[in-house]
Protein backbone atom coordinates (compact mmCIF):
# COMPACT_ATOMS: atom_id res chain seq x y z
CA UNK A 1 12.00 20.31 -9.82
CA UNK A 2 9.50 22.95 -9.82
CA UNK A 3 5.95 21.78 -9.26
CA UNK A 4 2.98 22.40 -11.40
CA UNK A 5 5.60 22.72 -14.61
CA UNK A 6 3.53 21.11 -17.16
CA UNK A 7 0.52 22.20 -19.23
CA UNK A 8 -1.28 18.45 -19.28
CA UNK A 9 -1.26 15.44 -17.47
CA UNK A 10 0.00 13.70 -20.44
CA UNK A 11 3.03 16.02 -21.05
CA UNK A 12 3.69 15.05 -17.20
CA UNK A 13 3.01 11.58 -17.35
CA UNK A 14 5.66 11.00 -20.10
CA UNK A 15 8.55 13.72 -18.98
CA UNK A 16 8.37 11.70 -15.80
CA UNK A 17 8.47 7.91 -17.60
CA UNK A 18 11.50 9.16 -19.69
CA UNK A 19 13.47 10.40 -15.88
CA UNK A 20 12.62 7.09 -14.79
CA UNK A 21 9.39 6.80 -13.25
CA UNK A 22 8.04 4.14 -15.09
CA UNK A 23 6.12 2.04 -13.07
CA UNK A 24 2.60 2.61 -11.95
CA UNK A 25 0.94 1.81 -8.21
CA UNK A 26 -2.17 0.98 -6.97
CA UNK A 27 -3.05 1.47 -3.34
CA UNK A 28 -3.75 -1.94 -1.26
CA UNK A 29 -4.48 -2.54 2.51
CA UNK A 30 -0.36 -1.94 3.51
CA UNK A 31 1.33 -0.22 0.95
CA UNK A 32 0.82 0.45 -2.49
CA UNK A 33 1.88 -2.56 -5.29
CA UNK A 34 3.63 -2.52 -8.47
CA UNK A 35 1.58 -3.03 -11.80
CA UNK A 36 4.69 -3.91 -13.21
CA UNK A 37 6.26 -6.15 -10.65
CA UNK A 38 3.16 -7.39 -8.55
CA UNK A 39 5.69 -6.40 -5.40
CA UNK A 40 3.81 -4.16 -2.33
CA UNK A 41 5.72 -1.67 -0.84
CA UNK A 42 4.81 -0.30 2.53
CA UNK A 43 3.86 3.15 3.13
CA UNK A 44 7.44 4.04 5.29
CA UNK A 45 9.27 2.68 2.29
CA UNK A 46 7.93 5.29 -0.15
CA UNK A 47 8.87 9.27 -0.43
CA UNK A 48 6.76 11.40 -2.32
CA UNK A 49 9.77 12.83 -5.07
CA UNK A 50 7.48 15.32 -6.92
CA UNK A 51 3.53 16.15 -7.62
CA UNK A 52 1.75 18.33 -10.74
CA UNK A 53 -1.48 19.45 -10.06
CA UNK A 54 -4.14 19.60 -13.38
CA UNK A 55 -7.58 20.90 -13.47
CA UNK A 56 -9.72 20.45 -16.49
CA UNK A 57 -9.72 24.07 -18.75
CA UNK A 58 -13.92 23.50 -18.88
CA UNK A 59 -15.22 21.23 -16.22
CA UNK A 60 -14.14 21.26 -12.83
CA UNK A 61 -14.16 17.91 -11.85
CA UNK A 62 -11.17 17.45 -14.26
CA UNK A 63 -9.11 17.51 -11.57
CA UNK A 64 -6.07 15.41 -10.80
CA UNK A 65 -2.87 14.77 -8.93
CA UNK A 66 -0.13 12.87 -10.63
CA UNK A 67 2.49 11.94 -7.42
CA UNK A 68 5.96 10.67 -8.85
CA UNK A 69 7.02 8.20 -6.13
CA UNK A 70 9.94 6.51 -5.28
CA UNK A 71 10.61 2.93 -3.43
CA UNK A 72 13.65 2.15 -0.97
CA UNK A 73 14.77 -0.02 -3.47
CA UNK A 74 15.14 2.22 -6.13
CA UNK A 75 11.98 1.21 -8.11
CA UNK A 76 10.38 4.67 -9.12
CA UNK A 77 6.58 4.98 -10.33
CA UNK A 78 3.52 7.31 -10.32
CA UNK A 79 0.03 7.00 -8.99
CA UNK A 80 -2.72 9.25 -10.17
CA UNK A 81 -5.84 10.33 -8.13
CA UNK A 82 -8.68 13.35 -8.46
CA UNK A 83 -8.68 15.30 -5.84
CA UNK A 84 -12.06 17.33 -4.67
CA UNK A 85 -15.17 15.50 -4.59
CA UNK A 86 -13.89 12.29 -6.85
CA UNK A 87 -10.11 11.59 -4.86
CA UNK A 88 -9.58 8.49 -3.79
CA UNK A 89 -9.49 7.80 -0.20
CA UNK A 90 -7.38 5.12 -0.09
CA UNK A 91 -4.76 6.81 -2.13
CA UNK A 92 -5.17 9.82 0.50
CA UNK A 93 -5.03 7.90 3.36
CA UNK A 94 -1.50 6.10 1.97
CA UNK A 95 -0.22 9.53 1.45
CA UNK A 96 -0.47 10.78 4.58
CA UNK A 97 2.25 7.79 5.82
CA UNK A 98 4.30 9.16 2.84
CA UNK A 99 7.13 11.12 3.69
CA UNK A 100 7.80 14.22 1.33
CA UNK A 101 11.55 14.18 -0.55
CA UNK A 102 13.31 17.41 1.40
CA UNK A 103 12.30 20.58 -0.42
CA UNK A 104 8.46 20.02 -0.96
């Protein structure tokens, strides 16, 4: 998967829902836990599978990450954050425990 391949977040955000990522995380104190399921997954449990970076075409603090994520168990999701000034640190703190899938 080449990185960066898409022109918007939403063109990425639905190419990766229809290969299977359709869940979506948010980032708790341990892991990160399934909107869908309510289930939290722990940080050495999760590999980073792919990431498309987007910056806004006129202001930029447009800027965002989308991280396609999969879970030991098979369940596969995404988690958004800005990065710059407005990321998240909890999401960048997570990510560091995240290892990256072989090739990125």
């Amino acid at each position: 998967m080449e990185i960066n391949q898409y022109e918007s977040m939403t063109e990425a955000l639905h190419d990766l829902n229809k290969r299977g990522f359709t869940d979506s995380f948010t980032v708790e104190e341990g892991g990160i836990r399934s909107m869908t399921t309510g289930k939290l997954v722990r940080p050495e449990n999760v590999t980073i599978v792919e990431y498309h970076r987007f910056e806004g075409d006129t202001n930029p603090d447009d800027m965002s990450v989308v991280y396609a994520l999969e879970c030991g168990d098979g369940m596969r999701g995404i988690i958004v954050d800005a990065y710059g000034t407005y990321a998240d640190p909890k999401i960048a703190e997570f990510l560091k425990e995240v290892k990256l899938k072989d090739g990125l």
